[in-house]
PDB file of N, CA and C in Angstrom:
ATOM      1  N   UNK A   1    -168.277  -9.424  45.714  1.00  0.00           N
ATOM      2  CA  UNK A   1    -166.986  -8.790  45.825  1.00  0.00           C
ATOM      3  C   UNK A   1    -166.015  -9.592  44.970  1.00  0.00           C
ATOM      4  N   UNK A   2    -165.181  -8.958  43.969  1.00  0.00           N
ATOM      5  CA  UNK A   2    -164.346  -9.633  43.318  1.00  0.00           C
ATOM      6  C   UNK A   2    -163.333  -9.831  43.731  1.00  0.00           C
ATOM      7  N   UNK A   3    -162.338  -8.830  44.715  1.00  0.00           N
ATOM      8  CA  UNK A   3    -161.268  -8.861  45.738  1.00  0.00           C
ATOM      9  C   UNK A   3    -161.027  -7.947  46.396  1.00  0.00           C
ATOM     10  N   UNK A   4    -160.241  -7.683  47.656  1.00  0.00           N
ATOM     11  CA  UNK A   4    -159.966  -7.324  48.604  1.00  0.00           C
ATOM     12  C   UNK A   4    -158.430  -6.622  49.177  1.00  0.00           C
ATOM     13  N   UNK A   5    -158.839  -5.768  50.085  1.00  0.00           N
ATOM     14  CA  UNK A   5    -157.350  -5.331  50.283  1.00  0.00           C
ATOM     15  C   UNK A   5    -157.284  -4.633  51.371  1.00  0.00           C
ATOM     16  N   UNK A   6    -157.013  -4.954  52.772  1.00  0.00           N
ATOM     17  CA  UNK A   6    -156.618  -4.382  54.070  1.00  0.00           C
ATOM     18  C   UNK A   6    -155.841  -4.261  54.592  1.00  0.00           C
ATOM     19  N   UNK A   7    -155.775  -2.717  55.053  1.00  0.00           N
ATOM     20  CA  UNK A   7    -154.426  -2.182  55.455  1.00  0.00           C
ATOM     21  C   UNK A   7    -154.863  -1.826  56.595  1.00  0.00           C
ATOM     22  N   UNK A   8    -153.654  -0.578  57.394  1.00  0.00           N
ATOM     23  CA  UNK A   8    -154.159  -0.379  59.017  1.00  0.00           C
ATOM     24  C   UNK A   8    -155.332  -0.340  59.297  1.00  0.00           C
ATOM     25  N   UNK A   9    -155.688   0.771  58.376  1.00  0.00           N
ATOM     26  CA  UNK A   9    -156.950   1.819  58.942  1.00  0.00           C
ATOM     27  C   UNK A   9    -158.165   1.166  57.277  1.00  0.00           C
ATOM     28  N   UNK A  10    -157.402   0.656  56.480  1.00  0.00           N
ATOM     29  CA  UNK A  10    -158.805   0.728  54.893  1.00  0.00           C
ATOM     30  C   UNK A  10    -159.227  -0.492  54.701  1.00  0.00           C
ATOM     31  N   UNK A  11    -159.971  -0.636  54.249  1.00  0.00           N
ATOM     32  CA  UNK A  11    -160.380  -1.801  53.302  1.00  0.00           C
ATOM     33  C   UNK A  11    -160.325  -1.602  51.772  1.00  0.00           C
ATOM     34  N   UNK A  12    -160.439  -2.116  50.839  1.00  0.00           N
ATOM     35  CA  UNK A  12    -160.217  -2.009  49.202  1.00  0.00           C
ATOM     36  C   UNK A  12    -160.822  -2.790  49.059  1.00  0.00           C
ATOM     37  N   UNK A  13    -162.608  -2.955  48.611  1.00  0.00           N
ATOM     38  CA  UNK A  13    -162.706  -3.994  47.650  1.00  0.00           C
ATOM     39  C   UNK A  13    -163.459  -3.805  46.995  1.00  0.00           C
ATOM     40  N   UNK A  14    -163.099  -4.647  45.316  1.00  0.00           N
ATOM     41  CA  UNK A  14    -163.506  -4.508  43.997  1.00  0.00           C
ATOM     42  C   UNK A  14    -164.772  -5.036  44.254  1.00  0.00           C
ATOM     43  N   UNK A  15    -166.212  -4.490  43.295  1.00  0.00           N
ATOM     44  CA  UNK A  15    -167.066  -5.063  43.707  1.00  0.00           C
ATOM     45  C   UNK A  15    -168.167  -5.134  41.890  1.00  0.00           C
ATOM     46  N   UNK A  16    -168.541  -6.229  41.838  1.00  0.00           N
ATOM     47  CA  UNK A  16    -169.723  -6.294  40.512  1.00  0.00           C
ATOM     48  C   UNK A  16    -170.680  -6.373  40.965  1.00  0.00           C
ATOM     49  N   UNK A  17    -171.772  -5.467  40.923  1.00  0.00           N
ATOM     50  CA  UNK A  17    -172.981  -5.166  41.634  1.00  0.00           C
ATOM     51  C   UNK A  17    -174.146  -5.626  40.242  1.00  0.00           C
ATOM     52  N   UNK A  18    -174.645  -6.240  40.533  1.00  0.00           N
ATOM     53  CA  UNK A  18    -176.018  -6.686  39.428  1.00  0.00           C
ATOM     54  C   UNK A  18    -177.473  -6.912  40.022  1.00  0.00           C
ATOM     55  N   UNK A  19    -177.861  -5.629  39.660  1.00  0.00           N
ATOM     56  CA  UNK A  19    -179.544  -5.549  39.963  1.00  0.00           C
ATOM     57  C   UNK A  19    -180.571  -5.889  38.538  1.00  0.00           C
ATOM     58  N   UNK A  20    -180.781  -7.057  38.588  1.00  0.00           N
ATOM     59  CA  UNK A  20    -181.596  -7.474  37.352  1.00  0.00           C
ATOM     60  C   UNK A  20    -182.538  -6.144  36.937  1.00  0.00           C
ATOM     61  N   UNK A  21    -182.908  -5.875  35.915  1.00  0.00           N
ATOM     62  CA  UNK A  21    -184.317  -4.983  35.376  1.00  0.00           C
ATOM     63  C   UNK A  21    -182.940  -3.475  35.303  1.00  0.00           C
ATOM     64  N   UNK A  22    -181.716  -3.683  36.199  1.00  0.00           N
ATOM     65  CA  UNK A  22    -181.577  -2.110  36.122  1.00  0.00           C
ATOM     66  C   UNK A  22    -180.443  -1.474  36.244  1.00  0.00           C
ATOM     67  N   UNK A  23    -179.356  -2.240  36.631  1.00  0.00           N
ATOM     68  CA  UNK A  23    -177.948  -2.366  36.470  1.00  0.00           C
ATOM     69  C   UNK A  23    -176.987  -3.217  36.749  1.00  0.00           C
ATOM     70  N   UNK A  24    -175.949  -3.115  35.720  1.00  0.00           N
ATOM     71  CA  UNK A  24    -174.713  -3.499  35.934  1.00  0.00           C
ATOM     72  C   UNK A  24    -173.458  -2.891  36.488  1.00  0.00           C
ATOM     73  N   UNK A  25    -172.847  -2.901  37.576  1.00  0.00           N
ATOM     74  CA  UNK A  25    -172.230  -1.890  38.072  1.00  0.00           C
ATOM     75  C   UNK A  25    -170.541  -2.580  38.876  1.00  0.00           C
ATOM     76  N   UNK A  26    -169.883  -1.567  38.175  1.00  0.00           N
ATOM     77  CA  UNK A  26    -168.592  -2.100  38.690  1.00  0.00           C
ATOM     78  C   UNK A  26    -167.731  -1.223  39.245  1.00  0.00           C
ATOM     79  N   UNK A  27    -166.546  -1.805  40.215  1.00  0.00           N
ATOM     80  CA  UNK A  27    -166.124  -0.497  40.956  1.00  0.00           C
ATOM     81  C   UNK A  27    -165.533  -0.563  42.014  1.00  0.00           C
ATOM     82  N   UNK A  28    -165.030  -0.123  43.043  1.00  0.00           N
ATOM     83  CA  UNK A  28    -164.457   0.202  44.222  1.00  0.00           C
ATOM     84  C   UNK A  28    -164.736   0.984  45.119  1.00  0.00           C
ATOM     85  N   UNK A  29    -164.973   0.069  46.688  1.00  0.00           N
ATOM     86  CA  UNK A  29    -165.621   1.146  47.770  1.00  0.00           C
ATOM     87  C   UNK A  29    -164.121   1.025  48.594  1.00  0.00           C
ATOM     88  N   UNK A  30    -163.618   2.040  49.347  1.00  0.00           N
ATOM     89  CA  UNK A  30    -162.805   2.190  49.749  1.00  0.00           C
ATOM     90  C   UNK A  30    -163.466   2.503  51.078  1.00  0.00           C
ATOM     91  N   UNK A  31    -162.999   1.990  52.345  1.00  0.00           N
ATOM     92  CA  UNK A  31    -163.815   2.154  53.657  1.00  0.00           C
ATOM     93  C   UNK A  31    -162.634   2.168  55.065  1.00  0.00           C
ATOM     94  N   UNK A  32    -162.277   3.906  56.061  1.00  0.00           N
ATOM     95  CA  UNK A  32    -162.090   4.021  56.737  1.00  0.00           C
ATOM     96  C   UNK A  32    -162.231   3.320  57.406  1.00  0.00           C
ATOM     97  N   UNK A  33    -161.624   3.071  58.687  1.00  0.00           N
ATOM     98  CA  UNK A  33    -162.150   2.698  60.139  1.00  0.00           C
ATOM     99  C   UNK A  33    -161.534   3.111  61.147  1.00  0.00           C
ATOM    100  N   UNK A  34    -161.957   3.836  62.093  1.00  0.00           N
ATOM    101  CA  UNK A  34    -160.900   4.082  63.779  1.00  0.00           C
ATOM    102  C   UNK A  34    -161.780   3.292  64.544  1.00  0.00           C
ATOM    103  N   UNK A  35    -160.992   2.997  65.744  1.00  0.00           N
ATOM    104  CA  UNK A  35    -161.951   2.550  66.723  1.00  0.00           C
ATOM    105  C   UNK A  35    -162.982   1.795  66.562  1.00  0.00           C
ATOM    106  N   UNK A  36    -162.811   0.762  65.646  1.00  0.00           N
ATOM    107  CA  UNK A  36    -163.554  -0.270  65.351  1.00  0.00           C
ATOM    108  C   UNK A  36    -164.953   0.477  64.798  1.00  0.00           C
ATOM    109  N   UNK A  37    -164.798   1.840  64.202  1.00  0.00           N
ATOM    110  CA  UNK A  37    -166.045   2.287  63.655  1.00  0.00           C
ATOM    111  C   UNK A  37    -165.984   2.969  62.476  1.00  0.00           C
ATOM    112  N   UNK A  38    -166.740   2.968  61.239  1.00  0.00           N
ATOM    113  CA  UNK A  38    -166.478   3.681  59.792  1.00  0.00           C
ATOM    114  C   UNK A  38    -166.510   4.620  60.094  1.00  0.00           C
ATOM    115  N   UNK A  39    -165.949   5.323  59.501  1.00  0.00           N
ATOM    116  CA  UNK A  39    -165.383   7.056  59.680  1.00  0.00           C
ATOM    117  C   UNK A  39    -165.209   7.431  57.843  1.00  0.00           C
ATOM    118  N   UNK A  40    -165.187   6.549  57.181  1.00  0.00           N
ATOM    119  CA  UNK A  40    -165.374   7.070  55.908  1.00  0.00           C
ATOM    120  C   UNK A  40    -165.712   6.349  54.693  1.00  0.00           C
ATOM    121  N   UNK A  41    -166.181   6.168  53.724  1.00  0.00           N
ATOM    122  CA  UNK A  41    -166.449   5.978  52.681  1.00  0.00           C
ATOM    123  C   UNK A  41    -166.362   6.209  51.896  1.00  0.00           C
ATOM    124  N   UNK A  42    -166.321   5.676  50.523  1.00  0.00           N
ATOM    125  CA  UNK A  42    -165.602   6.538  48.929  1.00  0.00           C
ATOM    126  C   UNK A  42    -166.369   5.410  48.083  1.00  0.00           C
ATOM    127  N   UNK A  43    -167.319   5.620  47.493  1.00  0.00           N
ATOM    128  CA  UNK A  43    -167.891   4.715  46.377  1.00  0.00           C
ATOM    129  C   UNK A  43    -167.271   5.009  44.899  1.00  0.00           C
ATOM    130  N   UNK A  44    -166.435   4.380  44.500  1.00  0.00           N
ATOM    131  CA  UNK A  44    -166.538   4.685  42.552  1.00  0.00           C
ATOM    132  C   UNK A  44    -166.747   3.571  41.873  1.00  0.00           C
ATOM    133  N   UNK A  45    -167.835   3.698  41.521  1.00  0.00           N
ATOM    134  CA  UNK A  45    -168.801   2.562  41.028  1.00  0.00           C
ATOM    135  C   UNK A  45    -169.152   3.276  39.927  1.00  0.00           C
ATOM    136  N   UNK A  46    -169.430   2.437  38.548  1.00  0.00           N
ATOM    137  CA  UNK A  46    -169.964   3.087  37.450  1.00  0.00           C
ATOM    138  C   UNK A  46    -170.704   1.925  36.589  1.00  0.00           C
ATOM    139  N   UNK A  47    -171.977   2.530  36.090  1.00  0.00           N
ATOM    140  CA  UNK A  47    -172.384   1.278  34.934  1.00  0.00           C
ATOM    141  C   UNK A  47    -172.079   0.793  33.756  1.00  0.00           C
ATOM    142  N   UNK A  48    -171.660  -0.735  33.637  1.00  0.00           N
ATOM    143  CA  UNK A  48    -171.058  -1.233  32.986  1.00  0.00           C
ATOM    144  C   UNK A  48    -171.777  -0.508  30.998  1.00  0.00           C
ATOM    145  N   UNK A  49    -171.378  -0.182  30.329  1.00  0.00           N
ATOM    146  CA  UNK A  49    -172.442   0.369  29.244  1.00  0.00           C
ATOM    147  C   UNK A  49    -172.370  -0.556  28.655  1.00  0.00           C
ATOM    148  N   UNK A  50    -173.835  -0.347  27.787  1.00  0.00           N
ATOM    149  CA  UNK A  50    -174.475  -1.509  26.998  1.00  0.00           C
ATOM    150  C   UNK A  50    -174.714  -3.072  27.691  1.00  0.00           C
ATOM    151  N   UNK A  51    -174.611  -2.706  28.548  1.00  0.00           N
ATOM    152  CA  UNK A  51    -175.052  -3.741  30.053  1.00  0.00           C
ATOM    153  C   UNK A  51    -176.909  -4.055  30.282  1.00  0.00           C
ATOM    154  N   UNK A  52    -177.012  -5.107  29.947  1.00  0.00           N
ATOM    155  CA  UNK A  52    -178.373  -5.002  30.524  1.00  0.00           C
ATOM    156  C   UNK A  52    -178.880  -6.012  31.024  1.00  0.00           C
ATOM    157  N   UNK A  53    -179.563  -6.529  32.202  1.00  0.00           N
ATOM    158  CA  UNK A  53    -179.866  -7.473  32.622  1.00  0.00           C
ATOM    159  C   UNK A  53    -181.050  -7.778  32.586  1.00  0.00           C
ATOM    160  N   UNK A  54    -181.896  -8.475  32.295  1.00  0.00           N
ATOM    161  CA  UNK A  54    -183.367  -9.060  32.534  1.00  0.00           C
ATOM    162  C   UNK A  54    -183.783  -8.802  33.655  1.00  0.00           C
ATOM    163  N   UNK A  55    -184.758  -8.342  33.762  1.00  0.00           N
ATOM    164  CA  UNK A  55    -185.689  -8.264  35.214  1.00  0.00           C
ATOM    165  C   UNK A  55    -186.619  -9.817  35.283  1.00  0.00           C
ATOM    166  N   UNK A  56    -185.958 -10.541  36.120  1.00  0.00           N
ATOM    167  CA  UNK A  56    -187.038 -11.561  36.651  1.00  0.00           C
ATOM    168  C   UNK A  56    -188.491 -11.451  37.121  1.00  0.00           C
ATOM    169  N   UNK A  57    -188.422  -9.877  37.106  1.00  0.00           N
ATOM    170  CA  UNK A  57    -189.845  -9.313  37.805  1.00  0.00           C
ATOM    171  C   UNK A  57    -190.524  -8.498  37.179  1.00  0.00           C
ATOM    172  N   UNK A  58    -190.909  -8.934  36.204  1.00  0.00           N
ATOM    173  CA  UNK A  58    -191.434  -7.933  35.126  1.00  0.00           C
ATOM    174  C   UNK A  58    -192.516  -6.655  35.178  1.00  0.00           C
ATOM    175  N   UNK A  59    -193.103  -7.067  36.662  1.00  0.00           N
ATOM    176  CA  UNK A  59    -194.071  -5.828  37.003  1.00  0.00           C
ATOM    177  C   UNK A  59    -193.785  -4.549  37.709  1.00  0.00           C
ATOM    178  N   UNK A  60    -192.362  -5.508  38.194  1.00  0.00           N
ATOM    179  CA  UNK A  60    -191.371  -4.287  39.473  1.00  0.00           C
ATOM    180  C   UNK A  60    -191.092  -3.454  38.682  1.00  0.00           C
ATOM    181  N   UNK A  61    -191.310  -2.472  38.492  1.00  0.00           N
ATOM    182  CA  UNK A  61    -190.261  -1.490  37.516  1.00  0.00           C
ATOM    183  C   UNK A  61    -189.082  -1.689  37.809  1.00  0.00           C
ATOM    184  N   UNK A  62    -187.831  -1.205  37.096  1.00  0.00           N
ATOM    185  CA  UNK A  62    -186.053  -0.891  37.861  1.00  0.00           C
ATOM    186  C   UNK A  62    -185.827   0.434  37.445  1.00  0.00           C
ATOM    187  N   UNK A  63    -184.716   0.319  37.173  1.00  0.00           N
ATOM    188  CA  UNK A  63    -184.471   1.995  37.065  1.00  0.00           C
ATOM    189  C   UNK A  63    -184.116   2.507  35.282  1.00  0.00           C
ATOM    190  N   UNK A  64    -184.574   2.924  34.817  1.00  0.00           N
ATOM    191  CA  UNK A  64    -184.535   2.743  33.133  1.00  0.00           C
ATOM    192  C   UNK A  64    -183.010   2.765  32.988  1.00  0.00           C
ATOM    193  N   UNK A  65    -182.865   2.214  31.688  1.00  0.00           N
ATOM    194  CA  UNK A  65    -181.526   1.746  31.027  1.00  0.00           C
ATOM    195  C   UNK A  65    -181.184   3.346  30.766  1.00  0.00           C
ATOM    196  N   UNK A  66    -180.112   3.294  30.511  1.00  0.00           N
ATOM    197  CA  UNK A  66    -178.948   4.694  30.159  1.00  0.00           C
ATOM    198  C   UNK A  66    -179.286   5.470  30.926  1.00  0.00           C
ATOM    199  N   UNK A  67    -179.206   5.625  32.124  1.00  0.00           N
ATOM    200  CA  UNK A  67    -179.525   6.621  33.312  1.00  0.00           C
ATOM    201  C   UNK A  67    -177.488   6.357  33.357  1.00  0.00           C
ATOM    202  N   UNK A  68    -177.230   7.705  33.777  1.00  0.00           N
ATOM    203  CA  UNK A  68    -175.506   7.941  34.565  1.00  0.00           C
ATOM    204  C   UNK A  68    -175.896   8.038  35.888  1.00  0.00           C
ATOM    205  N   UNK A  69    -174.965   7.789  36.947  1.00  0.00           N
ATOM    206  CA  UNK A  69    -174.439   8.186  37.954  1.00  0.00           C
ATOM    207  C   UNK A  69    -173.898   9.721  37.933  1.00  0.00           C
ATOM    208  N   UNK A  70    -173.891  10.606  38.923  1.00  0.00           N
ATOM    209  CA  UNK A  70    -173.048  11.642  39.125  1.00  0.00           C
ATOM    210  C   UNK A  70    -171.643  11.071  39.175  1.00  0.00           C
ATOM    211  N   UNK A  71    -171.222  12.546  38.369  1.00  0.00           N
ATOM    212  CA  UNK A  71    -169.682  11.930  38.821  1.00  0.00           C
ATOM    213  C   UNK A  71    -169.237  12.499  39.901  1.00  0.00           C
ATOM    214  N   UNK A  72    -167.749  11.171  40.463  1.00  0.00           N
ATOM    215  CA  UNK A  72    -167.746  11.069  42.006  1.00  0.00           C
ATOM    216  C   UNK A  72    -166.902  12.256  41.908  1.00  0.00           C
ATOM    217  N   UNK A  73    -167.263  12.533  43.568  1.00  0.00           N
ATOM    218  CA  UNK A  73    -166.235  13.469  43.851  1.00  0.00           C
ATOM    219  C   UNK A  73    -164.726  13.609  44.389  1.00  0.00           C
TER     220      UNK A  73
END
């Protein structure tokens, strides 16, 4: 998590997600709560382009390079 941000009901935080062999991913999950329970979620996360990380695990497959995400809704 790069930083953070809580208000009544949200959370805000920036996040750099790195899965060796298969992405680089950067972005913001935005996360409800009532009653001490998630009630919602919002991922916008996207891959960093021309991003590529080494797989330490060379037999694992990952997920092939230049694959998109849907875009969010």
């Amino acid at each position: 998590m790069t930083g953070s941000v809580v208000t009544a009901d949200e959370f805000w935080g920036g996040f750099h997600y790195l899965r060796p062999g298969a992405a680089d991913m950067r972005g913001v999950i935005i996360i409800k709560v009532r009653n001490d329970r998630i009630v919602e979620s919002r991922f916008y996360l996207e891959e960093v382009e021309g991003a590529s990380i080494p797989n330490p695990m060379p037999g694992v497959p990952g997920k092939p390079t230049g694959s998109r995400l849907p875009p969010a809704r």
